[in-house]
Each structure stands twice: as C-alpha cells, then as structure tokens.
C-alpha atoms as a PDB file:
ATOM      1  CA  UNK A   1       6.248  11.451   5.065  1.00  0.00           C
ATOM      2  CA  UNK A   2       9.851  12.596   4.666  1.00  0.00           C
ATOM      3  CA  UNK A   3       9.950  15.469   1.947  1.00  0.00           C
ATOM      4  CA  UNK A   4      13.571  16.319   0.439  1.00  0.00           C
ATOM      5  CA  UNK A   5      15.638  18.480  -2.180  1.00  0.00           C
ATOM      6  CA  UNK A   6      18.383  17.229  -3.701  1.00  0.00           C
ATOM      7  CA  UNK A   7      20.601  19.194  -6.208  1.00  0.00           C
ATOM      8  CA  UNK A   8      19.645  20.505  -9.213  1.00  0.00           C
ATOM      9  CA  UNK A   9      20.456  18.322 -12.245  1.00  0.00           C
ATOM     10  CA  UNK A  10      21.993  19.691 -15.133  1.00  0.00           C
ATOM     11  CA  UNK A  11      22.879  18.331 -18.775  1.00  0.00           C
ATOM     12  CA  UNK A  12      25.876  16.168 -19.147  1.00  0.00           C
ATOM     13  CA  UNK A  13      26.807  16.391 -15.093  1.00  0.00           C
ATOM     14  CA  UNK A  14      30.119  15.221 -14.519  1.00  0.00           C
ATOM     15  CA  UNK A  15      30.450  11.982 -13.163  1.00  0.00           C
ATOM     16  CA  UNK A  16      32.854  13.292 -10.242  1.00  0.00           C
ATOM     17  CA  UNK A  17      29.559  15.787  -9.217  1.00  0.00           C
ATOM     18  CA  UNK A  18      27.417  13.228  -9.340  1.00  0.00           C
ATOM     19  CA  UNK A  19      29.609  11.489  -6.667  1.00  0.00           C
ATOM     20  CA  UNK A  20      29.871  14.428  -4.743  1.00  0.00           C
ATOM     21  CA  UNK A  21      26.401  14.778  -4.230  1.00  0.00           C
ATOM     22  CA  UNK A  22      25.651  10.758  -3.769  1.00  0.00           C
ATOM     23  CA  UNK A  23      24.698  11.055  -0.213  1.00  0.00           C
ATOM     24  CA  UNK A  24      22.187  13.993  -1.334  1.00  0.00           C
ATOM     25  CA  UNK A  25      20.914  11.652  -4.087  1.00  0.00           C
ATOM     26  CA  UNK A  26      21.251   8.667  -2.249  1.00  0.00           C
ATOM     27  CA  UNK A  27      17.530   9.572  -0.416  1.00  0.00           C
ATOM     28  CA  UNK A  28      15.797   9.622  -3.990  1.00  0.00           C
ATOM     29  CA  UNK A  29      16.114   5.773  -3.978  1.00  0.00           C
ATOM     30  CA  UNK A  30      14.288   5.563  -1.416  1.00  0.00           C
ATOM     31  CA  UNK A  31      11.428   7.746  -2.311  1.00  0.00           C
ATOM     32  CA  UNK A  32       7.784   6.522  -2.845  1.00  0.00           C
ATOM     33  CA  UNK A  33       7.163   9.815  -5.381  1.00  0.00           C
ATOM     34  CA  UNK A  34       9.176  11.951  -7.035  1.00  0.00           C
ATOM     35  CA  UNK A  35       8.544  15.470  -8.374  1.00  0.00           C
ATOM     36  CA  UNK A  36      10.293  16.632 -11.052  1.00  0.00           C
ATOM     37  CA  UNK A  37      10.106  20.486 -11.164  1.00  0.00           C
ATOM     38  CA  UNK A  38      11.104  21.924 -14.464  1.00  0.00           C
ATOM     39  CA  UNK A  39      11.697  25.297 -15.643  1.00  0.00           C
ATOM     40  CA  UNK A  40       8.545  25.687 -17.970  1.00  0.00           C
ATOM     41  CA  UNK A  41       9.817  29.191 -19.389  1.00  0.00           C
ATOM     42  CA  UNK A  42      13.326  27.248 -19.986  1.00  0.00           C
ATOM     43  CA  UNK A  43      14.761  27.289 -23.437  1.00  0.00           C
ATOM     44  CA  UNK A  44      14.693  22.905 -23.419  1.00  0.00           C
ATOM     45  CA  UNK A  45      12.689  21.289 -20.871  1.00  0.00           C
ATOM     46  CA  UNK A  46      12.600  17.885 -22.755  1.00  0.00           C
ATOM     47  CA  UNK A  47      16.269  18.470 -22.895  1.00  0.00           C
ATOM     48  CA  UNK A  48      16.046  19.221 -18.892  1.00  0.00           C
ATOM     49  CA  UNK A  49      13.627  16.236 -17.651  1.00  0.00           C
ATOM     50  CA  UNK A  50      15.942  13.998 -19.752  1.00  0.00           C
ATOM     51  CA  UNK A  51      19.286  14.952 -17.353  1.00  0.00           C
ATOM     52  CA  UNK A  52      17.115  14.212 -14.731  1.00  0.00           C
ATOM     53  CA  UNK A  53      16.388  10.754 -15.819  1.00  0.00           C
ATOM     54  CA  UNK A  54      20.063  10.131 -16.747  1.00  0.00           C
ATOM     55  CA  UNK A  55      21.165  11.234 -13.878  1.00  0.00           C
ATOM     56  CA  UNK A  56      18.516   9.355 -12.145  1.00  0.00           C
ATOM     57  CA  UNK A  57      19.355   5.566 -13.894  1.00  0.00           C
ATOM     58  CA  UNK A  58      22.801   6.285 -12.599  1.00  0.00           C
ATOM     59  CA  UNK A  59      22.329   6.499  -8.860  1.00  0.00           C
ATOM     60  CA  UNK A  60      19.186   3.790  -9.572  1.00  0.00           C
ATOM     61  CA  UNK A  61      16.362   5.696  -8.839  1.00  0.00           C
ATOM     62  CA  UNK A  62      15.156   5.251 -12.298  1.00  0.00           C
ATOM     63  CA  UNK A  63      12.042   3.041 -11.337  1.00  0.00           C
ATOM     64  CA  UNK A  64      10.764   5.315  -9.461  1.00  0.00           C
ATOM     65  CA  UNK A  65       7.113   6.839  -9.676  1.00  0.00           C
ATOM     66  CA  UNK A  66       7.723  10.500 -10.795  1.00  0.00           C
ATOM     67  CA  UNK A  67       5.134  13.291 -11.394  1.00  0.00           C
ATOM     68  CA  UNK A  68       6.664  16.134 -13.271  1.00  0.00           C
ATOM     69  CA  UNK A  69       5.762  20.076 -12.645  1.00  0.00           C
ATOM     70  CA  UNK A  70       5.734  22.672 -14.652  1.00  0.00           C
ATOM     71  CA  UNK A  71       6.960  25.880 -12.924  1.00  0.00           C
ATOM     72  CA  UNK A  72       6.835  29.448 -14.320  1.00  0.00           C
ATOM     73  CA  UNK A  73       3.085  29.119 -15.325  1.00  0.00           C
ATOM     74  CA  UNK A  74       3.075  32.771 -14.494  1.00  0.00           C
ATOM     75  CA  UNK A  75       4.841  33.824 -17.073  1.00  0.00           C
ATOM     76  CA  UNK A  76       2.899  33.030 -20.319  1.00  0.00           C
ATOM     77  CA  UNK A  77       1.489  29.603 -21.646  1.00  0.00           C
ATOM     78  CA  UNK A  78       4.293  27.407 -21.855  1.00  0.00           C
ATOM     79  CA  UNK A  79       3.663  25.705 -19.027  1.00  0.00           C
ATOM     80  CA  UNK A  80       0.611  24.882 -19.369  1.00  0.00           C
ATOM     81  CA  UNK A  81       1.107  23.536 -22.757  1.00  0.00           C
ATOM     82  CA  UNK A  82       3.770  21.413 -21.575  1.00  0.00           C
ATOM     83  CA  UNK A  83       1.708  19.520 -18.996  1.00  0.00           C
ATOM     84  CA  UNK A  84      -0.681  19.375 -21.679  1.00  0.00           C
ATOM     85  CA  UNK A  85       1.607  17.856 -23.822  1.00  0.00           C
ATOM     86  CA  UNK A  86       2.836  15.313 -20.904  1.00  0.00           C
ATOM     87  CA  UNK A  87      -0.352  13.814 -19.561  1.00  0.00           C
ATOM     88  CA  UNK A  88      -0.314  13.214 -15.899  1.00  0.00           C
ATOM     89  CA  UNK A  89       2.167  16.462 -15.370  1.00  0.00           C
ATOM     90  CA  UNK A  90       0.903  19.857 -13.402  1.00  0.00           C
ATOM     91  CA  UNK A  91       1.781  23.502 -14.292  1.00  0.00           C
ATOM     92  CA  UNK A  92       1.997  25.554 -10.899  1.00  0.00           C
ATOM     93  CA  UNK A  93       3.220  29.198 -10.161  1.00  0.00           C
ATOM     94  CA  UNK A  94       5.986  29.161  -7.522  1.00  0.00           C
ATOM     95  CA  UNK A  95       5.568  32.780  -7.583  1.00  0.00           C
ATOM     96  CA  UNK A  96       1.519  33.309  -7.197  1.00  0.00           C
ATOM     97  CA  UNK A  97       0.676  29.775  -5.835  1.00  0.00           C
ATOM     98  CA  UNK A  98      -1.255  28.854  -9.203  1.00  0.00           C
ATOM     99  CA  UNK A  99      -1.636  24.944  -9.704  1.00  0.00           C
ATOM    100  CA  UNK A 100      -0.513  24.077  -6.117  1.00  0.00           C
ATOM    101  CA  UNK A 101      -3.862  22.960  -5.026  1.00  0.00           C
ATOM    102  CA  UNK A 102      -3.831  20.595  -8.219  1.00  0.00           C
ATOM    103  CA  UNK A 103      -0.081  19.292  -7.109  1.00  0.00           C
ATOM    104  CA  UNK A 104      -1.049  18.735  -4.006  1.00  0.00           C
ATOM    105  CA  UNK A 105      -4.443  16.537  -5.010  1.00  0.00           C
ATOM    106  CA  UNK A 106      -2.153  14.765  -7.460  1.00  0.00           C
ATOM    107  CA  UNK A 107       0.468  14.282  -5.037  1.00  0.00           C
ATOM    108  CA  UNK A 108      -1.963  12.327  -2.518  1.00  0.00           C
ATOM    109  CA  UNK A 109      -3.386  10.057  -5.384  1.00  0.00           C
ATOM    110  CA  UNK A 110      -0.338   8.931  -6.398  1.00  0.00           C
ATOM    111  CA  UNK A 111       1.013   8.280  -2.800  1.00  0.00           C
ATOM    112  CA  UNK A 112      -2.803   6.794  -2.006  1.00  0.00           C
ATOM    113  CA  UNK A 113      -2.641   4.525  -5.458  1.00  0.00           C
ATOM    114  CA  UNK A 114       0.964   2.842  -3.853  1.00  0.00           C
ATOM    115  CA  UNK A 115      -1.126   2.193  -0.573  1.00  0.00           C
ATOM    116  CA  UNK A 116      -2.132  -1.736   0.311  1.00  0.00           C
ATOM    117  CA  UNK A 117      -5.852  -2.195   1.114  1.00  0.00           C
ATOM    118  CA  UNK A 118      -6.041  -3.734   4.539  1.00  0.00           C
ATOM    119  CA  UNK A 119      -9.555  -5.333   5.762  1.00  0.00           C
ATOM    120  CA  UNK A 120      -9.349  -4.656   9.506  1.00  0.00           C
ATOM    121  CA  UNK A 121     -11.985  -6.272  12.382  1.00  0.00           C
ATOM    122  CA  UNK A 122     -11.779  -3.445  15.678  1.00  0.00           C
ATOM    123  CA  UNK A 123     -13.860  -5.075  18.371  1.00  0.00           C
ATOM    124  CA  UNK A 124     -16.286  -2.372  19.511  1.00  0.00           C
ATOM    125  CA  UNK A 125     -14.610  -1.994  22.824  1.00  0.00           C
ATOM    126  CA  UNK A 126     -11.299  -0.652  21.098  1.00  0.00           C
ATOM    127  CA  UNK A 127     -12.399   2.255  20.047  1.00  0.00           C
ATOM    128  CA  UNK A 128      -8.704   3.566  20.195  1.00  0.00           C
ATOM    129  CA  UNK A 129      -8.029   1.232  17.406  1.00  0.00           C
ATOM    130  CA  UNK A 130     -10.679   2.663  15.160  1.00  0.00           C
ATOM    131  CA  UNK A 131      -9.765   6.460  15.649  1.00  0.00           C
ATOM    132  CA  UNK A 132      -5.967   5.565  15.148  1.00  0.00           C
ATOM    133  CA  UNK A 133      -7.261   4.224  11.818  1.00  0.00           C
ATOM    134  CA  UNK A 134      -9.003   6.739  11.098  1.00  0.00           C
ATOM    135  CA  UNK A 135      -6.141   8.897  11.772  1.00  0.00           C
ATOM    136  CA  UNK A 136      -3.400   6.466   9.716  1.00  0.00           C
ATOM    137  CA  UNK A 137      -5.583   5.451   7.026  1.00  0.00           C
ATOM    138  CA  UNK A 138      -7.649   6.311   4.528  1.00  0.00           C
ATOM    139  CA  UNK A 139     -10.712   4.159   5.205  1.00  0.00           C
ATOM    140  CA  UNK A 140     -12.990   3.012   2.476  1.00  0.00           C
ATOM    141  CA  UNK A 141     -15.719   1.286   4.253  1.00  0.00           C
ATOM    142  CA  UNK A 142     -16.761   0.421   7.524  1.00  0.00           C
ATOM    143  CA  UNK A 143     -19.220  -2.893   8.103  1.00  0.00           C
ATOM    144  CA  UNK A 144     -20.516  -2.578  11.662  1.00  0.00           C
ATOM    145  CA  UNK A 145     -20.895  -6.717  13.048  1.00  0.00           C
ATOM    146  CA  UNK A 146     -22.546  -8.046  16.059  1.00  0.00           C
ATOM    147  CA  UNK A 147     -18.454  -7.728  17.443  1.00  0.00           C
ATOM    148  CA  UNK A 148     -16.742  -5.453  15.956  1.00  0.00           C
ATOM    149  CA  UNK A 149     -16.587  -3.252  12.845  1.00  0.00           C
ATOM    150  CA  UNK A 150     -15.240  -4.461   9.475  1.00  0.00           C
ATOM    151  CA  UNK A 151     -12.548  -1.748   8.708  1.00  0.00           C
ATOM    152  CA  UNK A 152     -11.356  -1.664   4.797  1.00  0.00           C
ATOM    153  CA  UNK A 153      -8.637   1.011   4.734  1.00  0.00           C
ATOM    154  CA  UNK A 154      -6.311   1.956   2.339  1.00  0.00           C
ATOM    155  CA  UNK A 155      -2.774   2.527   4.432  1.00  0.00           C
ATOM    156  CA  UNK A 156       0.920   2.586   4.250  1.00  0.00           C
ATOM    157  CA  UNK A 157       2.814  -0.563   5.241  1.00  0.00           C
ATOM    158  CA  UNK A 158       4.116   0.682   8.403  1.00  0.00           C
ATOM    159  CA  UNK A 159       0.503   1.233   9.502  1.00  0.00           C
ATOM    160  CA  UNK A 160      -0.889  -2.311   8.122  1.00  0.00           C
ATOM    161  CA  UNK A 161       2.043  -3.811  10.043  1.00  0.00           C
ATOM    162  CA  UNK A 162       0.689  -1.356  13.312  1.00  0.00           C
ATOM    163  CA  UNK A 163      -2.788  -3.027  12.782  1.00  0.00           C
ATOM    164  CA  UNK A 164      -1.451  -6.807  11.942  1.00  0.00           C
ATOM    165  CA  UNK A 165      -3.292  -8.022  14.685  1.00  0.00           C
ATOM    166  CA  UNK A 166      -6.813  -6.738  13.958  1.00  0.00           C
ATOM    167  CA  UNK A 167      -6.029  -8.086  10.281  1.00  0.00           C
ATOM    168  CA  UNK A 168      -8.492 -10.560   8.727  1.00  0.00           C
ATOM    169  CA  UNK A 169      -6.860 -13.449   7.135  1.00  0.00           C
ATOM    170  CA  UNK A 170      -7.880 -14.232   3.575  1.00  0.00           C
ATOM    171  CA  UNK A 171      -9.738 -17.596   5.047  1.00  0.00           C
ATOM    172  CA  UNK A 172     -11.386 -15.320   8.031  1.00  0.00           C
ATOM    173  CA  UNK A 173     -12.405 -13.265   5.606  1.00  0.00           C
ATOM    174  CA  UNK A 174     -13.862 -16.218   3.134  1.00  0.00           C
ATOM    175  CA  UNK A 175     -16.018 -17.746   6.177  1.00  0.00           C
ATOM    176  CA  UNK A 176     -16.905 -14.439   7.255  1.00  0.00           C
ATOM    177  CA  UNK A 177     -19.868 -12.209   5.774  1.00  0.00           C
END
C-alpha cells in the first residue's frame, strides 16, 4: 500500500500551479482510494471539496473512489454534521485522535470492496501457500478436500496473479464440489 500527500488544493488554482505540482498530482491517478480531508471548522467546505474535484477532473483523477474526512471535530459540531450531511464521509480529530478508528475501518472496506474474489485449491502439502494467503488475503472460507483445501479469498491483483497457479478455473470449479 503506497500512502501519499499531495498539495493542498485551493479555489480557482492557477493553471500554471497546477502544472507545477503535476508530478505531485500525477500519483493520485493512480490511487485505488482517495481521502479528501477538509477543514470542517472552515468558513466553505462545499466550496473546498469542490476545488478538489476541479482540480481533480483536470489532472484525470476524477473517477476515482474518494472518501471524504471531516477534520476539526474537536472544535464544536460542524464536523460531525457535515459527515452527517455527506453519507459515507468520517469526522476525525487530528488533534485528539477522535474518529480515526472509524477512518481507518472505512478505509479497509473500501480498499477490501475493490478486491477480486479468488477461489484458490492449496494441496495440503503446501502449507506455505496457505499461510502466504493468509497473510495476502483476506480469506472468506476455507473447504478442506480429500487434496487440498478450497481457499475463497478476497485479494489484490498482484496477489491473485502470485497465486495464478493454485487458481480454479471456472470449469474446475463447475465439475468440482
């Protein structure tokens, strides 16, 4: 997991800025989430998140997946009424460490909902195999077989390509029970 800031966006950013900092942006493109963290005691934060998502079609990260925080909950309600008002948002403190356990849980569904399902067979004498799944994945059910275990794992790509060859086929797994 590669985690990375970028420069703050502001309202009506000069184009010339935005191509000074295109190497810094150019890693949002490539993201799998973004976080949005916005100034919840700020005097427009609707005003803010759009910038962001200007500046964001732009440099064509505007597909993106995004989950948007609310800092500042610290000082006084509105941060928590503006995730409330923007379903799938968190309100976290920065400063005391409120929320973060929520951002974090949110953070790892959202990266687990992009995640393939892989069905996996690990014959019983690669035991190796299993752990490193284990380890990679995020495994959903295991089916022990006269041979080997049926893995179902939730996993990033790089990881189902790591496992390709303990992969069952769509017609293995038809035949198979």
């Amino acid at each position: 997991m590669l985690l990375t800031d970028t420069v703050g966006f502001v309202r009506k950013l000069p184009h010339q800025l935005v191509e000074a900092f295109r190497t810094t942006l150019d890693v949002v493109t490539e993201a799998d989430l973004l976080l949005q963290v916005v100034d919840g005691s700020g005097p427009d934060p609707d005003g803010a998140m759009a910038a962001v998502h200007a500046v964001l079609e732009e440099i064509g990260g505007g597909g993106i997946p995004e989950l948007v925080v609310f800092n500042k909950s610290d000082l006084g309600s509105s941060a928590a009424r503006l995730a409330a008002a923007h379903p799938g948002s968190v309100a976290i403190s920065a400063t005391t460490g409120e929320g973060t356990d929520e951002l974090l849980a949110r953070i790892g569904d959202r990266l687990r909902a992009q995640m393939g399902t892989s069905v996996l067979d690990v014959p019983w004498d690669r035991g190796d195999v299993l752990a490193a799944v284990h380890r990679a994945a995020e495994v959903l059910s295991e089916v022990p077989g006269s041979d080997s275990m049926r893995v179902t794992a939730r996993m990033a790509d790089e990881d189902a390509r790591r496992f390709a060859a303990f992969a069952v086929t769509e017609s293995a797994e038809g035949t198979q029970g």
